[in-house]
PDB file of N, CA and C in Angstrom:
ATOM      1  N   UNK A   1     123.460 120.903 108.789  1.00  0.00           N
ATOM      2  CA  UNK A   1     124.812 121.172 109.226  1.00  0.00           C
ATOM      3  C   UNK A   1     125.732 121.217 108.021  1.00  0.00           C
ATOM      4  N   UNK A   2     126.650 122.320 107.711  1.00  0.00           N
ATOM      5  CA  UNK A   2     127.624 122.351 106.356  1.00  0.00           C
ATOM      6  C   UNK A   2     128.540 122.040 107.463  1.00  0.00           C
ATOM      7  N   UNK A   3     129.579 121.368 106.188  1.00  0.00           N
ATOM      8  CA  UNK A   3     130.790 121.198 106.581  1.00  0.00           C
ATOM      9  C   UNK A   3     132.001 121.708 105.296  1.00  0.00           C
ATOM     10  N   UNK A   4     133.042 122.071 106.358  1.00  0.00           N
ATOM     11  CA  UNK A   4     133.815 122.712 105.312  1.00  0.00           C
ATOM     12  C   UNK A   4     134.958 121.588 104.686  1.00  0.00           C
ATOM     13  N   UNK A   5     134.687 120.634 103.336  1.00  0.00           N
ATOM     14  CA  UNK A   5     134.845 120.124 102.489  1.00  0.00           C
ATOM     15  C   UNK A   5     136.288 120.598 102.341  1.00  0.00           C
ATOM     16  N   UNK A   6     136.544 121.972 101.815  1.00  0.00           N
ATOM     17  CA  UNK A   6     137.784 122.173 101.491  1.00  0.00           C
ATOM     18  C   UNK A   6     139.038 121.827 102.159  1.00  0.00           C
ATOM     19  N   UNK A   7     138.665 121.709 103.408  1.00  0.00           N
ATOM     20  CA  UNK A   7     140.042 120.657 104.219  1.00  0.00           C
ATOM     21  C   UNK A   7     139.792 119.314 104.339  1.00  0.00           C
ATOM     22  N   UNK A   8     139.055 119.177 104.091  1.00  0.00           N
ATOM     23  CA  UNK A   8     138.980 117.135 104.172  1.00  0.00           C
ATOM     24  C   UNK A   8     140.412 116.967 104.002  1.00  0.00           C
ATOM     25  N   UNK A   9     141.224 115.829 105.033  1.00  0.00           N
ATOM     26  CA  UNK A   9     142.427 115.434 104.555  1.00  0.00           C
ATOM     27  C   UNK A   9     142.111 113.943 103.684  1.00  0.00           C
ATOM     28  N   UNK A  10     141.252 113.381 103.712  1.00  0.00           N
ATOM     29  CA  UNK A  10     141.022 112.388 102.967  1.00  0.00           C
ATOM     30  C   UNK A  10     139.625 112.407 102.471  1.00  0.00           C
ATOM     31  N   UNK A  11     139.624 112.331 100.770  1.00  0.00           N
ATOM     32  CA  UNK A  11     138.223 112.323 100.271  1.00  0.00           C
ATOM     33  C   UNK A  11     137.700 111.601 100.548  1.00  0.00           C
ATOM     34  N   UNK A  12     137.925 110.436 100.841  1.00  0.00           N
ATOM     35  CA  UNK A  12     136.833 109.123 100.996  1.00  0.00           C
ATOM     36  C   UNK A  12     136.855 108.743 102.286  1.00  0.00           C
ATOM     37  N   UNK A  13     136.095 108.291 103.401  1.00  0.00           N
ATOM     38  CA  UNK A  13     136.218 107.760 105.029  1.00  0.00           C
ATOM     39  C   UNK A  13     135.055 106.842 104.644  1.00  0.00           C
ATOM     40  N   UNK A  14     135.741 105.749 105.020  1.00  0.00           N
ATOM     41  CA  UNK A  14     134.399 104.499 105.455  1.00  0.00           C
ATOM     42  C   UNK A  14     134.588 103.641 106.991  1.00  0.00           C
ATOM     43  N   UNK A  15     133.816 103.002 107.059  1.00  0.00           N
ATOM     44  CA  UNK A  15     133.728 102.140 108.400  1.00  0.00           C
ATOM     45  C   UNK A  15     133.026 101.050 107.844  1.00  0.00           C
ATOM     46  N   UNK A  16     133.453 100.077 107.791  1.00  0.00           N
ATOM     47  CA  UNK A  16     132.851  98.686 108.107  1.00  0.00           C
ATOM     48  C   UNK A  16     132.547  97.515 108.822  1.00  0.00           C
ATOM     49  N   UNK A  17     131.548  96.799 108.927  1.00  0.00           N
ATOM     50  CA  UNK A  17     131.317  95.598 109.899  1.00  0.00           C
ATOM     51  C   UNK A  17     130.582  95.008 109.232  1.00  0.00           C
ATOM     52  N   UNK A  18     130.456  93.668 109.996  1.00  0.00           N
ATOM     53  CA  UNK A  18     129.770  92.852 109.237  1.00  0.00           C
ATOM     54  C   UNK A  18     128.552  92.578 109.382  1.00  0.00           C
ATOM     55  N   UNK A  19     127.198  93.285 107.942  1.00  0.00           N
ATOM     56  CA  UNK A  19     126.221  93.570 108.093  1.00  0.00           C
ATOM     57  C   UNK A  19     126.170  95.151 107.867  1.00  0.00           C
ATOM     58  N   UNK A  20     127.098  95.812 107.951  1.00  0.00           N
ATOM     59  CA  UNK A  20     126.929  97.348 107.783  1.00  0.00           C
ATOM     60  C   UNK A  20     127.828  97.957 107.196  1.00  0.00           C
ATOM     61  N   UNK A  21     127.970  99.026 106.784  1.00  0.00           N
ATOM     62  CA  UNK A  21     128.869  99.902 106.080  1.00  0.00           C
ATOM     63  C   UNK A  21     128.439 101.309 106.306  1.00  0.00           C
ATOM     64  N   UNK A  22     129.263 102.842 106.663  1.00  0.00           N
ATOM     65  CA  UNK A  22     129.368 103.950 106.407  1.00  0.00           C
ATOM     66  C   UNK A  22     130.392 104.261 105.992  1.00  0.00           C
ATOM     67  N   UNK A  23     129.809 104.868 104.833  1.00  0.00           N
ATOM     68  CA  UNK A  23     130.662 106.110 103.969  1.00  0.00           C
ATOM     69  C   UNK A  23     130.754 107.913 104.243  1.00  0.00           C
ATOM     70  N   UNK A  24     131.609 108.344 104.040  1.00  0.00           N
ATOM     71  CA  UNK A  24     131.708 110.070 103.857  1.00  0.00           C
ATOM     72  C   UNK A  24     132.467 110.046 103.029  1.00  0.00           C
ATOM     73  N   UNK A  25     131.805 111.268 101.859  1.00  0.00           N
ATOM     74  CA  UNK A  25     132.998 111.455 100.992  1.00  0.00           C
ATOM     75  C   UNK A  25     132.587 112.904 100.421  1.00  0.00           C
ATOM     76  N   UNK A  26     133.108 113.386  99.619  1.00  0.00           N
ATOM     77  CA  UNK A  26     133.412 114.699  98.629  1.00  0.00           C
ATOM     78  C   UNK A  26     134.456 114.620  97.888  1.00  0.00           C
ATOM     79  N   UNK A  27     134.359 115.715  96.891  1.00  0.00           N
ATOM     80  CA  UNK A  27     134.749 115.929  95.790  1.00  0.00           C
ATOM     81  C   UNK A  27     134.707 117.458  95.491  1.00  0.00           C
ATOM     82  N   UNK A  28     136.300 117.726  94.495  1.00  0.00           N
ATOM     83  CA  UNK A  28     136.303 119.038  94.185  1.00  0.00           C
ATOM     84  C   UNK A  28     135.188 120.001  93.975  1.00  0.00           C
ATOM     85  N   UNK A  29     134.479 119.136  93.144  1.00  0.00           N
ATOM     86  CA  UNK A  29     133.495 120.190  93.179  1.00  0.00           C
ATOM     87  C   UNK A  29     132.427 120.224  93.604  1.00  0.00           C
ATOM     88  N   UNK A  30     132.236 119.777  95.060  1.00  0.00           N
ATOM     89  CA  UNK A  30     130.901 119.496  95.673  1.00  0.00           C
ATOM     90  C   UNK A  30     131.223 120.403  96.778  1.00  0.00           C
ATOM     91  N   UNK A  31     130.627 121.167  97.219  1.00  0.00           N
ATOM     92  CA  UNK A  31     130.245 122.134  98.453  1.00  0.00           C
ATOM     93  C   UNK A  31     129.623 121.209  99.498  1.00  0.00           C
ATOM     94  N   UNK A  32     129.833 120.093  99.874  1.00  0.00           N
ATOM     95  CA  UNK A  32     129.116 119.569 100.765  1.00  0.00           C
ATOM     96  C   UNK A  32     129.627 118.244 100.930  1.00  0.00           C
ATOM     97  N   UNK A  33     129.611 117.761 102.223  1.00  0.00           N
ATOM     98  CA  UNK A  33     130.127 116.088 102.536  1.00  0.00           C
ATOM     99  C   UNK A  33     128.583 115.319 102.057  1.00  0.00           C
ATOM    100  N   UNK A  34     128.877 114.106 101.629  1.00  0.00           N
ATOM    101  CA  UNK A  34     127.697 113.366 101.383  1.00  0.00           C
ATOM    102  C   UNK A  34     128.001 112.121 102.377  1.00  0.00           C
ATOM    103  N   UNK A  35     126.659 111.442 102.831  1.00  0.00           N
ATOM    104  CA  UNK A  35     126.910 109.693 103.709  1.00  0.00           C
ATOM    105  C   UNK A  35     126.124 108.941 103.081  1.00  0.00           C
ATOM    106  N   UNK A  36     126.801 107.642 103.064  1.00  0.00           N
ATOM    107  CA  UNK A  36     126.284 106.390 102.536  1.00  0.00           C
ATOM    108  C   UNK A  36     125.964 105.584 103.389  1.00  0.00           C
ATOM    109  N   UNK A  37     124.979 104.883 103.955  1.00  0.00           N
ATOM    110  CA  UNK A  37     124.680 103.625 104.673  1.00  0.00           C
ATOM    111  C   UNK A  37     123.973 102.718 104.467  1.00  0.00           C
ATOM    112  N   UNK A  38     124.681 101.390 105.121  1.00  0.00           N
ATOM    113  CA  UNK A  38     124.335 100.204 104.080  1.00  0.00           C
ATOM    114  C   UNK A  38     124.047  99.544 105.409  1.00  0.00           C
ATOM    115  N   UNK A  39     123.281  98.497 105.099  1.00  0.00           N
ATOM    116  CA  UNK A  39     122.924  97.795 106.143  1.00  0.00           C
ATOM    117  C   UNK A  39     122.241  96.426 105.510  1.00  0.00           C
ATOM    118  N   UNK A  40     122.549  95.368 106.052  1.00  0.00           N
ATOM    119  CA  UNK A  40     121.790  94.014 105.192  1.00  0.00           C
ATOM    120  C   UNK A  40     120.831  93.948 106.005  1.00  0.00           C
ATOM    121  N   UNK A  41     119.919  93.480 105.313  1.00  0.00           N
ATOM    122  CA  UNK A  41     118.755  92.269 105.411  1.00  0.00           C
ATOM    123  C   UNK A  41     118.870  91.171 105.703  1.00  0.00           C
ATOM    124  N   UNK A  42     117.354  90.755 106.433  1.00  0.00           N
ATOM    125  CA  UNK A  42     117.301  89.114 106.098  1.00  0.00           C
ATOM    126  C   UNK A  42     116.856  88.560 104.367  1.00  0.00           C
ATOM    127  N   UNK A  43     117.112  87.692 104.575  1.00  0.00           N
ATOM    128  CA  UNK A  43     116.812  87.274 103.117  1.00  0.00           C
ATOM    129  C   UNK A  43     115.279  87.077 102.847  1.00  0.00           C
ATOM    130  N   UNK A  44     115.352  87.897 101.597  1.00  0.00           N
ATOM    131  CA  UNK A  44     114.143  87.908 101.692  1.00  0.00           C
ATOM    132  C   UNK A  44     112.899  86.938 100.519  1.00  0.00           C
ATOM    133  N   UNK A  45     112.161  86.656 100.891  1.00  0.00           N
ATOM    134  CA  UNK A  45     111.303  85.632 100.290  1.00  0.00           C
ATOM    135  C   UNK A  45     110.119  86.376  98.943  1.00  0.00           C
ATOM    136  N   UNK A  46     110.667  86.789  98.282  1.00  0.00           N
ATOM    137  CA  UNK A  46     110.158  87.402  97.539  1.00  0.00           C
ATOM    138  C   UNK A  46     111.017  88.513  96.115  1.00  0.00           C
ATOM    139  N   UNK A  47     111.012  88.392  95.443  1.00  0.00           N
ATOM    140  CA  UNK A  47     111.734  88.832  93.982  1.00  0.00           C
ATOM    141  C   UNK A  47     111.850  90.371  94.497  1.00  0.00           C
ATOM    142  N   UNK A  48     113.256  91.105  94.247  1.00  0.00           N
ATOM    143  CA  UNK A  48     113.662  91.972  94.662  1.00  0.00           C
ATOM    144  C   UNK A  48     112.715  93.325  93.717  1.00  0.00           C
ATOM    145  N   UNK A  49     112.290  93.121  92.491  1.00  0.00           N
ATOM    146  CA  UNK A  49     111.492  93.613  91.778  1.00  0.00           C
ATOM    147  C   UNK A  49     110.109  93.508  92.133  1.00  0.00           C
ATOM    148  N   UNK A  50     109.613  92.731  93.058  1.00  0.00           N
ATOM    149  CA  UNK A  50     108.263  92.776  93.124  1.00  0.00           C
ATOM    150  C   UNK A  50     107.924  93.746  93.782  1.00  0.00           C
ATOM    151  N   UNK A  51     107.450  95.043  93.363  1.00  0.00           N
ATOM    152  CA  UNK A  51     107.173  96.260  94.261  1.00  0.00           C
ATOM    153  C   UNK A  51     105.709  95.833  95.248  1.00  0.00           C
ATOM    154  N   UNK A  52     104.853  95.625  94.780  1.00  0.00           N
ATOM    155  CA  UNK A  52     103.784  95.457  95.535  1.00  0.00           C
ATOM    156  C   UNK A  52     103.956  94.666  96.817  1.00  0.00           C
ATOM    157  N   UNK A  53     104.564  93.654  96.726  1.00  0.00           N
ATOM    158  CA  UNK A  53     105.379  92.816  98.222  1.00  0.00           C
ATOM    159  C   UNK A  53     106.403  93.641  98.685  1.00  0.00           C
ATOM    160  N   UNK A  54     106.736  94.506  98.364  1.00  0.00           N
ATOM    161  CA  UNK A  54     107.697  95.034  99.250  1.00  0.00           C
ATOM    162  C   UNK A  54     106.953  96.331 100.161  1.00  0.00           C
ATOM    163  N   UNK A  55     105.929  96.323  99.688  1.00  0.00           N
ATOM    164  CA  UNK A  55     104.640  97.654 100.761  1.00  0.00           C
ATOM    165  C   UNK A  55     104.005  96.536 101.492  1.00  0.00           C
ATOM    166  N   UNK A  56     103.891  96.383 102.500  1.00  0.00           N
ATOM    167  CA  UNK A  56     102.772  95.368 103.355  1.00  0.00           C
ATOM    168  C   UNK A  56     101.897  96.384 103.863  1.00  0.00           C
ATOM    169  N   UNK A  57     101.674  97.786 103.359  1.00  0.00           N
ATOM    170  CA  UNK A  57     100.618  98.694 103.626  1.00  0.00           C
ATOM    171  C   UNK A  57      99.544  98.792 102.744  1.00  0.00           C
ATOM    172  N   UNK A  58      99.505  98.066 101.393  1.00  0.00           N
ATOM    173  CA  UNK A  58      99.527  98.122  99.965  1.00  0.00           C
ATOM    174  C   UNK A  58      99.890  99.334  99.355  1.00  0.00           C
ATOM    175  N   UNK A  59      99.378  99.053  98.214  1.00  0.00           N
ATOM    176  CA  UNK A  59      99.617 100.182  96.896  1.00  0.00           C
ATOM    177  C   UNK A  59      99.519 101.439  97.199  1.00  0.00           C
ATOM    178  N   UNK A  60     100.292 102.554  97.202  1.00  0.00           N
ATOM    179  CA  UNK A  60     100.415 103.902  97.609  1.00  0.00           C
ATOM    180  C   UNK A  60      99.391 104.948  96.600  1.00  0.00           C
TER     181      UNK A  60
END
């Protein structure tokens, strides 16, 4: 789906709650709206760098 960018009345639109976040935004020179979504976790028991714990399918 395009959207026509050139009328956005506001570059930036977010929504927040607690535990989540959406973004929309653009820029002059982007032909296209972009979205951001955020969403927390539980905390997790394991080093945010440890790639191999973060696949419980293993190693790809």
């Amino acid at each position: 789906m395009r959207v026509d960018v050139g009328r956005l009345i506001v570059p930036f639109l977010a929504y927040g709650d607690v535990g989540r976040m959406a973004a929309f935004y653009s820029a002059a020179h982007l032909d296209e709206a972009r979205a951001i979504f955020l969403f927390r976790s539980e905390e997790l028991d394991y080093h945010h760098r440890d790639i191999p714990r973060q696949n419980p399918r293993g190693p790809a």
